[in-house]
Structure formats: C-alpha cells, structure tokens
PDB file of N, CA and C in Angstrom:
ATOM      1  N   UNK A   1      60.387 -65.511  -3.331  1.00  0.00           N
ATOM      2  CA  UNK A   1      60.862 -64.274  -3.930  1.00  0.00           C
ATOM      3  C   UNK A   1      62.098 -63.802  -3.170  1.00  0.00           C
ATOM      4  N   UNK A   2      63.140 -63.793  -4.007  1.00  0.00           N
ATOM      5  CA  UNK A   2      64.238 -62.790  -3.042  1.00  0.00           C
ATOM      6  C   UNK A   2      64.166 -61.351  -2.435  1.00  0.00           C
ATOM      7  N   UNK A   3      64.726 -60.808  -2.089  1.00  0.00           N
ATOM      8  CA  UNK A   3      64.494 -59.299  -1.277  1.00  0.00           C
ATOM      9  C   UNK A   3      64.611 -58.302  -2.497  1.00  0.00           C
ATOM     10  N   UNK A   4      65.199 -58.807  -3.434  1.00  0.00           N
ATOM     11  CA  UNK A   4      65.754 -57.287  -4.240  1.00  0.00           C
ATOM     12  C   UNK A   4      63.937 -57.453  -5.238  1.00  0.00           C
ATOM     13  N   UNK A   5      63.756 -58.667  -5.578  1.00  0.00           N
ATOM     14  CA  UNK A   5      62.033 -58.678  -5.957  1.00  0.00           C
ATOM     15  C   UNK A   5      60.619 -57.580  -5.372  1.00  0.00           C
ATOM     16  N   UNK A   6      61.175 -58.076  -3.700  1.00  0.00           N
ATOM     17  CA  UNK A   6      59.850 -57.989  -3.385  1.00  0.00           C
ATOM     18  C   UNK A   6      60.457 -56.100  -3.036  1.00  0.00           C
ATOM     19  N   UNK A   7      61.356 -55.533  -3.177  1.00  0.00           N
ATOM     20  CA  UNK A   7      61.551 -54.311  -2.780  1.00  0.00           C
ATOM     21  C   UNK A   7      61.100 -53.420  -4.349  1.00  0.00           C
ATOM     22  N   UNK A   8      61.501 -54.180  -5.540  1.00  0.00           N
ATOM     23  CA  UNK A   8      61.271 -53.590  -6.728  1.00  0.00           C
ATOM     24  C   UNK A   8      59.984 -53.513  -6.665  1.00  0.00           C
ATOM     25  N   UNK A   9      59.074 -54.236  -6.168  1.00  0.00           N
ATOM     26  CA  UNK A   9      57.685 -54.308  -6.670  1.00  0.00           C
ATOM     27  C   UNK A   9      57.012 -53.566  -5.263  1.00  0.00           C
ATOM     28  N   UNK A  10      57.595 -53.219  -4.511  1.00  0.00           N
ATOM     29  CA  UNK A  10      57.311 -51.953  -3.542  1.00  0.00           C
ATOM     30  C   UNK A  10      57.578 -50.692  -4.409  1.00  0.00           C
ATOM     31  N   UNK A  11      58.468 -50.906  -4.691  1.00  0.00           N
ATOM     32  CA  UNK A  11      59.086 -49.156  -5.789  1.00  0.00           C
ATOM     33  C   UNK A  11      58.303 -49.022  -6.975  1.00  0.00           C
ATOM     34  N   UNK A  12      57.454 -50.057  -7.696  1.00  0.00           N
ATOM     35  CA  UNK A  12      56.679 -50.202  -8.493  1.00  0.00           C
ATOM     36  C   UNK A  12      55.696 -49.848  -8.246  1.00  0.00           C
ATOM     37  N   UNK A  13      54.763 -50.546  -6.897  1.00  0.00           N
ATOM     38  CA  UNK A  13      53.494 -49.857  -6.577  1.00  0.00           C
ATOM     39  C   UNK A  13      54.081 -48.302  -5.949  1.00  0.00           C
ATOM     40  N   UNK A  14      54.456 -48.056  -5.286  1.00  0.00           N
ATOM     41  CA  UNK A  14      55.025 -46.465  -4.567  1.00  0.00           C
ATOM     42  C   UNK A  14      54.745 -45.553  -6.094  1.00  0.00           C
ATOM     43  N   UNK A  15      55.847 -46.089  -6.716  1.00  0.00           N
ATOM     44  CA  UNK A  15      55.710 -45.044  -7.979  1.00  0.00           C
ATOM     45  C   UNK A  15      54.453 -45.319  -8.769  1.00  0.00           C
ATOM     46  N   UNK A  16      53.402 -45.760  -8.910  1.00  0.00           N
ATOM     47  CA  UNK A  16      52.791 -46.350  -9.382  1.00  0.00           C
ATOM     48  C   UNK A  16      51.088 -45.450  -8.459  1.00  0.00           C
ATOM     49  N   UNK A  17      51.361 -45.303  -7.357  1.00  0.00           N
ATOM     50  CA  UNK A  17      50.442 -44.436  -6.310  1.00  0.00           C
ATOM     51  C   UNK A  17      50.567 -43.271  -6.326  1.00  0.00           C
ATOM     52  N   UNK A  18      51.993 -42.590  -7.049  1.00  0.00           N
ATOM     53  CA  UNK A  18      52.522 -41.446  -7.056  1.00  0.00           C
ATOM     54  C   UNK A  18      52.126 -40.812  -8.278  1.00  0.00           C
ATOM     55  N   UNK A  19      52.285 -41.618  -9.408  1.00  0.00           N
ATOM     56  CA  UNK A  19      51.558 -41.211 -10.712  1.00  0.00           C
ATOM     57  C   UNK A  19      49.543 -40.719 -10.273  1.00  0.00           C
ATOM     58  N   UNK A  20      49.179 -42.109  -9.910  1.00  0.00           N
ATOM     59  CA  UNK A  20      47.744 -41.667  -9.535  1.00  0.00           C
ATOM     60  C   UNK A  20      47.109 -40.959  -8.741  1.00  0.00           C
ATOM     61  N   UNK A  21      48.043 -39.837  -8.040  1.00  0.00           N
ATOM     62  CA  UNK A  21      47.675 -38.851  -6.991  1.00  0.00           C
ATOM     63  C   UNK A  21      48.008 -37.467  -7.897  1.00  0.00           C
ATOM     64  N   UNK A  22      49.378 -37.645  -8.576  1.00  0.00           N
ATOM     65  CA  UNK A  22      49.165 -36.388  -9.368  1.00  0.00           C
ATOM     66  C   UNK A  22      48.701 -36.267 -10.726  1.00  0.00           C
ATOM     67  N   UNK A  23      48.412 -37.429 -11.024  1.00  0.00           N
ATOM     68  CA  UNK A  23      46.554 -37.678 -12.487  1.00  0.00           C
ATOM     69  C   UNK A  23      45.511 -37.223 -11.843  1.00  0.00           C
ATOM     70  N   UNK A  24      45.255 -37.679 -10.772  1.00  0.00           N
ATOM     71  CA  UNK A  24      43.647 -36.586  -9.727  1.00  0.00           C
ATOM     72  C   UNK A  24      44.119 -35.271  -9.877  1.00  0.00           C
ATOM     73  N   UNK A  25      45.456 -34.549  -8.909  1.00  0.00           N
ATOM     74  CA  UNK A  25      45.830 -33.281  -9.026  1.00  0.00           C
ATOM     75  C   UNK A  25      45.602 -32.502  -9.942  1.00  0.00           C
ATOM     76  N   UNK A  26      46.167 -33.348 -11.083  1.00  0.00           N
ATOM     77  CA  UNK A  26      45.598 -32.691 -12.683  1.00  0.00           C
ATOM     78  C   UNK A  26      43.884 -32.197 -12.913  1.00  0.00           C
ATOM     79  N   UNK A  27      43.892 -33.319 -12.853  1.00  0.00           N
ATOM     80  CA  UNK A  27      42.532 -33.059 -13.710  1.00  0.00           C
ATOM     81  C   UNK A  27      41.550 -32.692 -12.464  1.00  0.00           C
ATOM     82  N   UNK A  28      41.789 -32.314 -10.970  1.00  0.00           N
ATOM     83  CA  UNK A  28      41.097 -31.329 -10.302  1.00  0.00           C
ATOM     84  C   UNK A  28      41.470 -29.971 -10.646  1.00  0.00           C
ATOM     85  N   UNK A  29      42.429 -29.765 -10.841  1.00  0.00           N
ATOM     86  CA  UNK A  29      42.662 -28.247 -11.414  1.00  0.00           C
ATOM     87  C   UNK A  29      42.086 -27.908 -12.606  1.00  0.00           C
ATOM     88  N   UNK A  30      42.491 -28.484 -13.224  1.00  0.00           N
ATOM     89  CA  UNK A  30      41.182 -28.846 -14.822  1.00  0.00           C
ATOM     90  C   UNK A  30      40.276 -28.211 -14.519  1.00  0.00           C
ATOM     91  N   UNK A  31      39.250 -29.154 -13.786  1.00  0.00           N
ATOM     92  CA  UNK A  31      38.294 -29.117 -13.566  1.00  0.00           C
ATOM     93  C   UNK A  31      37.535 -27.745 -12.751  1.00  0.00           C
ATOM     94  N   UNK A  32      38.539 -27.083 -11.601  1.00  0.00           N
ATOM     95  CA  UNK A  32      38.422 -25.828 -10.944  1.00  0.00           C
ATOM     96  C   UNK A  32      38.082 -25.124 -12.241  1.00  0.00           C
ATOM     97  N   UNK A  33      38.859 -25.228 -12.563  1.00  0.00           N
ATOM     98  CA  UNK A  33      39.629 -23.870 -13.636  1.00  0.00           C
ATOM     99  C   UNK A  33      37.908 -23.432 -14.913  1.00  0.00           C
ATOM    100  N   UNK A  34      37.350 -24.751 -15.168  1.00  0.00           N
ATOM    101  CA  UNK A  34      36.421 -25.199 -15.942  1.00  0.00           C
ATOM    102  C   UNK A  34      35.500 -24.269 -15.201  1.00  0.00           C
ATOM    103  N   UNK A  35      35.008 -24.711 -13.898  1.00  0.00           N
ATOM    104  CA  UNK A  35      33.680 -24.506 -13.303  1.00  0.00           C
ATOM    105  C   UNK A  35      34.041 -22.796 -13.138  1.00  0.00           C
ATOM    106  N   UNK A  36      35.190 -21.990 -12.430  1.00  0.00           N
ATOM    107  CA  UNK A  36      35.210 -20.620 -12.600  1.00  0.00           C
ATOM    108  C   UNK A  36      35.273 -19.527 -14.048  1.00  0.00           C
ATOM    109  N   UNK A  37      35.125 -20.658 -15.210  1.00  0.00           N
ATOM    110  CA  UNK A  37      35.018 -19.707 -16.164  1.00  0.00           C
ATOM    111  C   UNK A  37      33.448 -19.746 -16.727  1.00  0.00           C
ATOM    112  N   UNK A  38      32.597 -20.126 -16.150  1.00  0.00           N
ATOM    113  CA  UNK A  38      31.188 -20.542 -16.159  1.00  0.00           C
ATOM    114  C   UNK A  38      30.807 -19.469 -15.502  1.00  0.00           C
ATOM    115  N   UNK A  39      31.085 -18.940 -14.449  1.00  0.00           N
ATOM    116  CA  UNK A  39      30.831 -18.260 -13.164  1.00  0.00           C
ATOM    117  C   UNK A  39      30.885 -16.714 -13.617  1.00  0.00           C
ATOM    118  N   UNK A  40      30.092 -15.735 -13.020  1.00  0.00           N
ATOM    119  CA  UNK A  40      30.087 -14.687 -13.970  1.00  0.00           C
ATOM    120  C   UNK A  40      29.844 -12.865 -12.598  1.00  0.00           C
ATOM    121  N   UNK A  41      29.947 -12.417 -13.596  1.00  0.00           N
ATOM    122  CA  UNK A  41      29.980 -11.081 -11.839  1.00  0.00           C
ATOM    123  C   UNK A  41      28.715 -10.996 -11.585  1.00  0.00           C
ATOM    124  N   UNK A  42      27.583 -10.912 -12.591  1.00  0.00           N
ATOM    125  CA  UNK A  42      26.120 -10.644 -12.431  1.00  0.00           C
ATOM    126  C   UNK A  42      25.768 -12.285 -12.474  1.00  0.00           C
ATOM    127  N   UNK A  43      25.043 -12.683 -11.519  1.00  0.00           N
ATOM    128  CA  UNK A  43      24.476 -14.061 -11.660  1.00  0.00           C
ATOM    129  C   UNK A  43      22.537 -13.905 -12.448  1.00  0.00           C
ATOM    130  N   UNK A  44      22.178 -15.147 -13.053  1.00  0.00           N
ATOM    131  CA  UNK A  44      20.836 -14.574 -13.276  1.00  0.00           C
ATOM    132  C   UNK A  44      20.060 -15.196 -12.373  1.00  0.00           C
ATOM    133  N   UNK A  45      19.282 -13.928 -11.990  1.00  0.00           N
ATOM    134  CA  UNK A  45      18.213 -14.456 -10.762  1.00  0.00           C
ATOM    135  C   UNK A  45      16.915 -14.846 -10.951  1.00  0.00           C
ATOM    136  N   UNK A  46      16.463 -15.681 -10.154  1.00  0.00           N
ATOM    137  CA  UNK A  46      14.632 -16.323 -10.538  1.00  0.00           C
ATOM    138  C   UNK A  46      13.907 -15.372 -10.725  1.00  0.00           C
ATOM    139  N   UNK A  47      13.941 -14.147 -10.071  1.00  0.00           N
ATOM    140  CA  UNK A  47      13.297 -12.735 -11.116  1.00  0.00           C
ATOM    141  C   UNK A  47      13.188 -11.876 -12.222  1.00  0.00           C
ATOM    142  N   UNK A  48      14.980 -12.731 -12.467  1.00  0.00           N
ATOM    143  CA  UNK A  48      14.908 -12.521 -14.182  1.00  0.00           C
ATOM    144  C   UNK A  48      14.583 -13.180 -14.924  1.00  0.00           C
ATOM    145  N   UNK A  49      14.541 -14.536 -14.981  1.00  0.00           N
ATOM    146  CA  UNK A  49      14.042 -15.589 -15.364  1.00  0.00           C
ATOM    147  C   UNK A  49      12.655 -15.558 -15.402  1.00  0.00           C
ATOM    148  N   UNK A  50      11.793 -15.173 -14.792  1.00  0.00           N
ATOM    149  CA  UNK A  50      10.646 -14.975 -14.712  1.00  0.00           C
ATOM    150  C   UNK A  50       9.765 -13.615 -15.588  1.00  0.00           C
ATOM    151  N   UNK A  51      10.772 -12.446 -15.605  1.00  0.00           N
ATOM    152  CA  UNK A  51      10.536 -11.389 -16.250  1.00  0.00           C
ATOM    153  C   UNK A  51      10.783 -12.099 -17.639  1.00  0.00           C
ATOM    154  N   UNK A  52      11.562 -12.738 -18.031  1.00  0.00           N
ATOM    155  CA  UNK A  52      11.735 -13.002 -19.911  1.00  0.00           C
ATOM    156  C   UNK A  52      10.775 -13.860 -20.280  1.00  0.00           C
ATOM    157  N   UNK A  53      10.254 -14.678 -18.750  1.00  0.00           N
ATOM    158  CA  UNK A  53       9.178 -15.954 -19.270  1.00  0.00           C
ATOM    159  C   UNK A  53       7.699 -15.187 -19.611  1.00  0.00           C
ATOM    160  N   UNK A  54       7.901 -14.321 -18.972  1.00  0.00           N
ATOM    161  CA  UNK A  54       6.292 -13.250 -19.147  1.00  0.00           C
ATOM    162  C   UNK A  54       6.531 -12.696 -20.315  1.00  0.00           C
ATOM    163  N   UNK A  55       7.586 -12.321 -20.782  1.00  0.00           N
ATOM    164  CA  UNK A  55       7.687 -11.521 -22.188  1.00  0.00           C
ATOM    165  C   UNK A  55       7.450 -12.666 -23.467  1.00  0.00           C
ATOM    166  N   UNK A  56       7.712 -13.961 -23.386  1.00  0.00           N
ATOM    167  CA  UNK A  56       7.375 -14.876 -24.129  1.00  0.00           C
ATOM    168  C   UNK A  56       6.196 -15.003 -24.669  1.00  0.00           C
ATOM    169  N   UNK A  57       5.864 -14.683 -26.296  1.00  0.00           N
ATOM    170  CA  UNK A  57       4.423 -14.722 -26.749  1.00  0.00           C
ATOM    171  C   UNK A  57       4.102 -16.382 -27.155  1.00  0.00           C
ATOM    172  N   UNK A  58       3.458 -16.812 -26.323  1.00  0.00           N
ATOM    173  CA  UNK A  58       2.714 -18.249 -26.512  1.00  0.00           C
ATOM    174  C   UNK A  58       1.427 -18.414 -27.434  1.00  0.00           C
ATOM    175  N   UNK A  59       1.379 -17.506 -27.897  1.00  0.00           N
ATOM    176  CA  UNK A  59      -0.139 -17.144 -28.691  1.00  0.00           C
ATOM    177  C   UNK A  59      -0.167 -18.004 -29.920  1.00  0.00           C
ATOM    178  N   UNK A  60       0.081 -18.980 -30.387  1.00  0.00           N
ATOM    179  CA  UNK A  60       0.043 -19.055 -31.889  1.00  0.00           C
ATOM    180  C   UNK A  60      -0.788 -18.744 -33.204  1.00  0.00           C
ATOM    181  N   UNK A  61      -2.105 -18.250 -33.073  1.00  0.00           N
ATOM    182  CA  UNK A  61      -2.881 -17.836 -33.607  1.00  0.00           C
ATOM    183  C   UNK A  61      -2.999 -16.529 -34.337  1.00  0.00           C
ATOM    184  N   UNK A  62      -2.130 -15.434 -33.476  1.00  0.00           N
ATOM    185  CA  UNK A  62      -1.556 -14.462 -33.779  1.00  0.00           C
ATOM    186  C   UNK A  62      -0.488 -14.242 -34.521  1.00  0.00           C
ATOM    187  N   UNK A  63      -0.905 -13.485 -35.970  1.00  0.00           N
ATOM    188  CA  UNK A  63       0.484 -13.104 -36.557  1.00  0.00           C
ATOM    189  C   UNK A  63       1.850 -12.655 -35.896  1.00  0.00           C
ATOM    190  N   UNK A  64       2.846 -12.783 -35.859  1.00  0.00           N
ATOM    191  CA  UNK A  64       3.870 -12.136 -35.560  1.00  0.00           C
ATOM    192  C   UNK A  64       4.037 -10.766 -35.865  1.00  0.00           C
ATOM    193  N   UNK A  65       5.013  -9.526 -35.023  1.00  0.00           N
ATOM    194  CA  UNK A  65       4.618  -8.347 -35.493  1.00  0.00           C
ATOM    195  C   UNK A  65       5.670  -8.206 -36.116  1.00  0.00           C
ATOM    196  N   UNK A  66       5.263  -7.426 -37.485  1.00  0.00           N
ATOM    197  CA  UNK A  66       6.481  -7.299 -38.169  1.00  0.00           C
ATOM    198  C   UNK A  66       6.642  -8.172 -39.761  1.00  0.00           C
ATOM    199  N   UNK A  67       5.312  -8.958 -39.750  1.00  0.00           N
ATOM    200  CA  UNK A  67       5.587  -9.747 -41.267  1.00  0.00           C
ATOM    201  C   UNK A  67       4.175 -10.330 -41.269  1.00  0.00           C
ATOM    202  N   UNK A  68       3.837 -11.246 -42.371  1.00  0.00           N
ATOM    203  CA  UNK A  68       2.538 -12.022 -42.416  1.00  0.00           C
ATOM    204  C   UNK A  68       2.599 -13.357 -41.716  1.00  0.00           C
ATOM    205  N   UNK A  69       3.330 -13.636 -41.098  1.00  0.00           N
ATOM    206  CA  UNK A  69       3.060 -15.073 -40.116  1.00  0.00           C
ATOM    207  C   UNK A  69       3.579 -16.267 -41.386  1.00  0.00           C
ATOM    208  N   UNK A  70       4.361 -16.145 -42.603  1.00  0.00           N
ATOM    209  CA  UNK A  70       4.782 -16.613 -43.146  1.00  0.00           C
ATOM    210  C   UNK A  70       6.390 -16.838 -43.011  1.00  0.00           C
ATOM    211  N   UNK A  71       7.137 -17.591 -42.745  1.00  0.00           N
ATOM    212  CA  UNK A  71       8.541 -17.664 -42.593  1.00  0.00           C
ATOM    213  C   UNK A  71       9.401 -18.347 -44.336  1.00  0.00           C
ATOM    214  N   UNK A  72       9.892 -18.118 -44.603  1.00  0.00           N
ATOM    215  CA  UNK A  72      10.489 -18.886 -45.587  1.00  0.00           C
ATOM    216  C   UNK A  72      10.012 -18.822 -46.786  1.00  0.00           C
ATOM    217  N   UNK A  73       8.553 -18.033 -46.732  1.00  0.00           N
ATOM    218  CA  UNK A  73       7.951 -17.994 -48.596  1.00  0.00           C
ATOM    219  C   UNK A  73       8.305 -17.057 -48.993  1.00  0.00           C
TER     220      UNK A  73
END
C-alpha cells in the first residue's frame, strides 16, 4: 500500500469513529429526555397502591351497584 492509501483509510476509520460517538450522543439525549417526561412531581407510593388495591371489589357473586349485574343487554 502506498502512504497516501494507508493515511486515507486512517481518515476513513477517524471519521468513521466520529460519526459513532455522536450517533450514541444522540440517541442518549433521546433517551434522557424520554425517561424525564415519565417522571412526575407527586411519585405513587406503595401506600397508595395498596389503598386502591383494598378498594378493589373481587366479589363476583355480587351485583354491581348501580345496575342488574347485566352489561350489554
């Protein structure tokens, strides 16, 4: 290989390492940006979670209140 070869294909990988550091850059900011709009001022806590699971009627035997235990007729 002559010199002006093996220097192009240095400038090839270089630029080539340079693209794939700021494709991560990208799509970590992406990705920040993603997870803080998830994120909220009131978080819900295992005590609230627990208060809605107790309010849950598991009964099935029991009409629902409010109609005849019929949906859709």
């Amino acid at each position: 290989m002559s010199w002006f070869q093996e220097n192009l294909l240095a400038v090839i990988g270089i630029g080539l390492l340079l693209l794939v550091v700021i494709v991560t850059w990208i799509l970590r900011r992406i990705g920040a940006s993603e997870r803080s709009a998830f994120e909220s001022d009131s978080p819900i806590t295992d005590s609230m979670v627990r208060e809605k699971l107790r309010d849950i009627d598991l009964d099935l035997d029991r009409a629902p209140e409010g109609g005849n235990g019929r949906h859709g007729s």
